[in-house]
N, C-alpha and C. Protein backbone atom coordinates (compact mmCIF):
# COMPACT_ATOMS: atom_id res chain seq x y z
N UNK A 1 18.69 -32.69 -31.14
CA UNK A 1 17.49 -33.08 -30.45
C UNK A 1 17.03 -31.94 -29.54
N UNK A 2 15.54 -31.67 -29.10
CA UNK A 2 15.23 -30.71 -28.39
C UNK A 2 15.00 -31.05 -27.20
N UNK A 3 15.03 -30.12 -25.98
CA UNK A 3 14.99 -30.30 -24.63
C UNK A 3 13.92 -30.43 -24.40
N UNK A 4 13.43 -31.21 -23.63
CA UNK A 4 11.86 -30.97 -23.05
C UNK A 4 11.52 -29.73 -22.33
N UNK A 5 10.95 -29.06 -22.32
CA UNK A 5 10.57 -27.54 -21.51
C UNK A 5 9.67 -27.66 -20.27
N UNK A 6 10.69 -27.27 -19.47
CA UNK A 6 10.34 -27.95 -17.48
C UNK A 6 8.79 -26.85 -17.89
N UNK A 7 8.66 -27.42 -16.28
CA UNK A 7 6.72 -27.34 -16.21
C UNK A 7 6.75 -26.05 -15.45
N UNK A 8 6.42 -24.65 -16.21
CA UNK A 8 6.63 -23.34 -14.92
C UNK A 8 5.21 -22.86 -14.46
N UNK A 9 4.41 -23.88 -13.74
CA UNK A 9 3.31 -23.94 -13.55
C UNK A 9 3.86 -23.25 -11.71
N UNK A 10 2.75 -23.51 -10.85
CA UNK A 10 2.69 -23.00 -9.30
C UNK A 10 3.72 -23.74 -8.62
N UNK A 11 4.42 -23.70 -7.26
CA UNK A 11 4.94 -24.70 -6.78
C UNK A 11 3.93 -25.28 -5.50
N UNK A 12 4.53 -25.62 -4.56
CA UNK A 12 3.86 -26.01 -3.55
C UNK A 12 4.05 -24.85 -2.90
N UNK A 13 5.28 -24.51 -2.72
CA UNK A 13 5.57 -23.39 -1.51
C UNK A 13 4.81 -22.35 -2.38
N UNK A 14 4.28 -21.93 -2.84
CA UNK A 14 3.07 -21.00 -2.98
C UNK A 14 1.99 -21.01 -3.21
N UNK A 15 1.33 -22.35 -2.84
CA UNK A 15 0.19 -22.52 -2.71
C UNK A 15 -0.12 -22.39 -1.51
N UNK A 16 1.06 -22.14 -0.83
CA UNK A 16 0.30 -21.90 1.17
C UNK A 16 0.34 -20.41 1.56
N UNK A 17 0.94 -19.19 0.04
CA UNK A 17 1.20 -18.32 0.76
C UNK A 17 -0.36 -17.45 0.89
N UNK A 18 -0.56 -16.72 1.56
CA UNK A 18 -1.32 -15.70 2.50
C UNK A 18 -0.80 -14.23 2.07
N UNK A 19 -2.16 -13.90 1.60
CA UNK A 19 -1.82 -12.40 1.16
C UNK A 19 -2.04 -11.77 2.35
N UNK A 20 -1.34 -10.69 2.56
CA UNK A 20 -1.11 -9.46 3.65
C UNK A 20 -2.73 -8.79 3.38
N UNK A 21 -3.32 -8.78 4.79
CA UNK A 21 -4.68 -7.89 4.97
C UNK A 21 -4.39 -6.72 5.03
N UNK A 22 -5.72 -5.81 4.50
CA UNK A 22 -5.72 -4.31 4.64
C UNK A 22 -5.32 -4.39 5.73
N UNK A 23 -4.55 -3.55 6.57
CA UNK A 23 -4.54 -3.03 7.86
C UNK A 23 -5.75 -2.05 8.08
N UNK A 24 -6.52 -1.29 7.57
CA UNK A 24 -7.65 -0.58 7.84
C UNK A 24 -9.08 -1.29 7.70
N UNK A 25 -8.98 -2.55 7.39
CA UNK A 25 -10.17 -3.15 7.12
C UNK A 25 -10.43 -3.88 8.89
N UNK A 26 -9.41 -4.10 10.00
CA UNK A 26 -9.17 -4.81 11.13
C UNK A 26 -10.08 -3.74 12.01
N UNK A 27 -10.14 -2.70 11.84
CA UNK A 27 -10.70 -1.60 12.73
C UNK A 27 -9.24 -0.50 13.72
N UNK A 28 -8.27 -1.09 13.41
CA UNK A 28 -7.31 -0.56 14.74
C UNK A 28 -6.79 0.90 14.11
N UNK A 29 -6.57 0.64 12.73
CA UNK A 29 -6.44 2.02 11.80
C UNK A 29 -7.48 2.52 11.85
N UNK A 30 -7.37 3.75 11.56
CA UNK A 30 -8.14 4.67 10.48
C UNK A 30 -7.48 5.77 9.55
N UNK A 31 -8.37 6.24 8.84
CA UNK A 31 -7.53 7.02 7.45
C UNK A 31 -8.26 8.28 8.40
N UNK A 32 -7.24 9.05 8.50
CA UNK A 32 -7.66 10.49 8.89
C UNK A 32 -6.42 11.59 8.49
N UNK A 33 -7.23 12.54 7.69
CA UNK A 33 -6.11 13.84 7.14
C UNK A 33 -5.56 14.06 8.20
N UNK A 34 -5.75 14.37 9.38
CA UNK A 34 -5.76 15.15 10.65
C UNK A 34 -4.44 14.61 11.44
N UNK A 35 -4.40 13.28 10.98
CA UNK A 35 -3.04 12.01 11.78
C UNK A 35 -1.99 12.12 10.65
N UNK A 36 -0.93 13.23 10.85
CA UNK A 36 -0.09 12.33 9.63
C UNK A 36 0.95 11.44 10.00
N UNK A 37 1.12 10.89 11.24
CA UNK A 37 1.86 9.61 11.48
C UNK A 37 1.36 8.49 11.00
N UNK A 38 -0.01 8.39 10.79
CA UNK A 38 -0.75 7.50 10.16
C UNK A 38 -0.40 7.37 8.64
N UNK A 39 -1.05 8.66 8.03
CA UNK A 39 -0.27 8.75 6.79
C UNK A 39 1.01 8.06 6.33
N UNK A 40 1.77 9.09 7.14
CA UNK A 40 3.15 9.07 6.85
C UNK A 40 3.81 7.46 6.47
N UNK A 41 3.00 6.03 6.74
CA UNK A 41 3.20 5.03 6.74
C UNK A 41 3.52 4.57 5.03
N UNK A 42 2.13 5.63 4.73
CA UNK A 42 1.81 4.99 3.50
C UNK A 42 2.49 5.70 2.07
N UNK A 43 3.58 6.79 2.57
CA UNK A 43 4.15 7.51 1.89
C UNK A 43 5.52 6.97 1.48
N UNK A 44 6.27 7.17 0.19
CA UNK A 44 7.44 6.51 -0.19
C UNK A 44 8.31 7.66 0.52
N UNK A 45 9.94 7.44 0.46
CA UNK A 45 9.99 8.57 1.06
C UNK A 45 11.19 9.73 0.12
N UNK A 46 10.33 9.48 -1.17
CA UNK A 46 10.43 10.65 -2.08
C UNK A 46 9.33 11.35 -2.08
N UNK A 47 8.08 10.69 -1.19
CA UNK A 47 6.84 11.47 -0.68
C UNK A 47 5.43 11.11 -1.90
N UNK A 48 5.78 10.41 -2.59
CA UNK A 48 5.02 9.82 -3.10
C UNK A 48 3.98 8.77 -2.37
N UNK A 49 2.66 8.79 -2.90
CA UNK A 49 1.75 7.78 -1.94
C UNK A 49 2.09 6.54 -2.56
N UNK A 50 2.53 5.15 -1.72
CA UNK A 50 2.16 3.88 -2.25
C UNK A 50 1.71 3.76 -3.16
N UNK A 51 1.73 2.26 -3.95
CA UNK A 51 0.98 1.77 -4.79
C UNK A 51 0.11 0.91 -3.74
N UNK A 52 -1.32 0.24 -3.39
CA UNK A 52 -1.91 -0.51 -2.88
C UNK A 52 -1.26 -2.06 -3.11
N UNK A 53 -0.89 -2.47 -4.52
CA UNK A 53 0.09 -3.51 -4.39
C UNK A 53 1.33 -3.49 -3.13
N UNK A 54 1.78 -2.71 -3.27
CA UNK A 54 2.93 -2.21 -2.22
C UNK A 54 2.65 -2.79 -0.58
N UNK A 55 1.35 -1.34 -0.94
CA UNK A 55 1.12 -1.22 0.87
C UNK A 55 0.20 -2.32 1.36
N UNK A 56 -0.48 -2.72 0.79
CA UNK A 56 -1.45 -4.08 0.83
C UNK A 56 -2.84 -3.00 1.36
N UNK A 57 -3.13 -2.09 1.18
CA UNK A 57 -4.55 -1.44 1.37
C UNK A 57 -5.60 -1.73 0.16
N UNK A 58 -6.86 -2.26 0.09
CA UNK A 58 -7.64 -2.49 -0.44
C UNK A 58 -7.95 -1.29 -1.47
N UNK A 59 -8.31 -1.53 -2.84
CA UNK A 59 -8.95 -0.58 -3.53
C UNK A 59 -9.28 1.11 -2.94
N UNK A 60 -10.46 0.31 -2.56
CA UNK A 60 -11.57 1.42 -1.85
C UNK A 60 -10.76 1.96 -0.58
N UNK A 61 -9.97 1.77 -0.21
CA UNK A 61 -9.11 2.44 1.26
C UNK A 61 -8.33 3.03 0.24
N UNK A 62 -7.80 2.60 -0.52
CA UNK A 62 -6.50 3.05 -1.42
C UNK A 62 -7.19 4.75 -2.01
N UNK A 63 -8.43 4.83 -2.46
CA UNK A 63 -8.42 5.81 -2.55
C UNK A 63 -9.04 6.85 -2.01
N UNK A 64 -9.57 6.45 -0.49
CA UNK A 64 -9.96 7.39 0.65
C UNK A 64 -8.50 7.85 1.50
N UNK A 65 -7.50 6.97 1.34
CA UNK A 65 -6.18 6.98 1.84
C UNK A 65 -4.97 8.55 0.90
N UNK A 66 -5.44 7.80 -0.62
CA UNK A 66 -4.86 9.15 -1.16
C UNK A 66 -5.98 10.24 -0.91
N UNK A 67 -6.61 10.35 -1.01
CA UNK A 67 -7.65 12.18 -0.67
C UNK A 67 -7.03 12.71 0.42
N UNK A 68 -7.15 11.87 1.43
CA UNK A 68 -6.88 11.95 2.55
C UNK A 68 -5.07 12.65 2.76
N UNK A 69 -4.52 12.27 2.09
CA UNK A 69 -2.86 12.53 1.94
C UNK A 69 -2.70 14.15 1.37
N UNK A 70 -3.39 13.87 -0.08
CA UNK A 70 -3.94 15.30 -1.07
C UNK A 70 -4.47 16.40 0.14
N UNK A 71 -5.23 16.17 0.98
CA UNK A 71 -5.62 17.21 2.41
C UNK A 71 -4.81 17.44 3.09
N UNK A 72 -4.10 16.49 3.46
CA UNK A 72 -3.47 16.67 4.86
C UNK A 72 -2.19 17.60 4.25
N UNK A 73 -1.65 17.81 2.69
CA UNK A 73 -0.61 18.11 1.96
C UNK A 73 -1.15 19.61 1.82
N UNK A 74 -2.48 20.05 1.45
CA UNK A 74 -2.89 21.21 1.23
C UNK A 74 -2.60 21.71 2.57
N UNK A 75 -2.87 20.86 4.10
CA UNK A 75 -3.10 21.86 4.90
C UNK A 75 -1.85 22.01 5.62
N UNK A 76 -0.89 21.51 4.54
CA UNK A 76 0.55 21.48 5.39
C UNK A 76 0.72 20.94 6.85
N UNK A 77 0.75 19.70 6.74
CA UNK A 77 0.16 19.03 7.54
C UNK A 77 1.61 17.96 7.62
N UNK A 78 1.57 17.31 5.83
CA UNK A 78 2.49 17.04 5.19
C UNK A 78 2.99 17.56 3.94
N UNK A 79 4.36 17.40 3.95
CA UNK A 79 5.38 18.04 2.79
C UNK A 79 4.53 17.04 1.63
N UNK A 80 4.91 18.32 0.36
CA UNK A 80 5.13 17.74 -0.84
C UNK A 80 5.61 16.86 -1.43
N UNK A 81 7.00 16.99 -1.12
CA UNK A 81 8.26 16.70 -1.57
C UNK A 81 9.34 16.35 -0.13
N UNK A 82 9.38 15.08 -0.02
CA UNK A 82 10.48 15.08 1.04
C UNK A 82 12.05 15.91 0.93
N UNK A 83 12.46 16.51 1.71
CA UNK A 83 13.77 16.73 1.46
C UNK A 83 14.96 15.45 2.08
């Protein structure tokens, strides 16, 4: 005889959860080449930039955020490559 196949639909406990806001969409951030403590948040630390899934930054920040990283890296500002 065959099993009935449970229901892997939503539960409750995640119908209340709350996605994490941009932090730069609040006003208290900003993306600036010039800050790399700011940066530095959004960097893995093999020095790779986040994924926006990851960091919870919106699209459109996500990719004023990497330019912004790509600059601050040209002007040695920040490393390439973490050691």
């Amino acid at each position: 005889m065959r099993e009935e196949k449970k229901d892997k639909g939503w539960k409750k406990s995640n119908l209340n959860y709350k996605r994490k806001k941009c932090p730069f969409e609040s006003g208290v951030m900003k993306i600036d080449y010039k800050d790399p403590r700011t940066l530095q948040k959004f960097i893995s630390e093999r020095g790779k930039i986040m994924p926006c899934r990851i960091s919870m930054v919106s699209s459109r920040k996500q990719r004023a955020l990497a330019l912004a990283v790509k600059r601050a890296r040209y002007l040695a500002l920040l490393p390439y490559v973490s050691d």
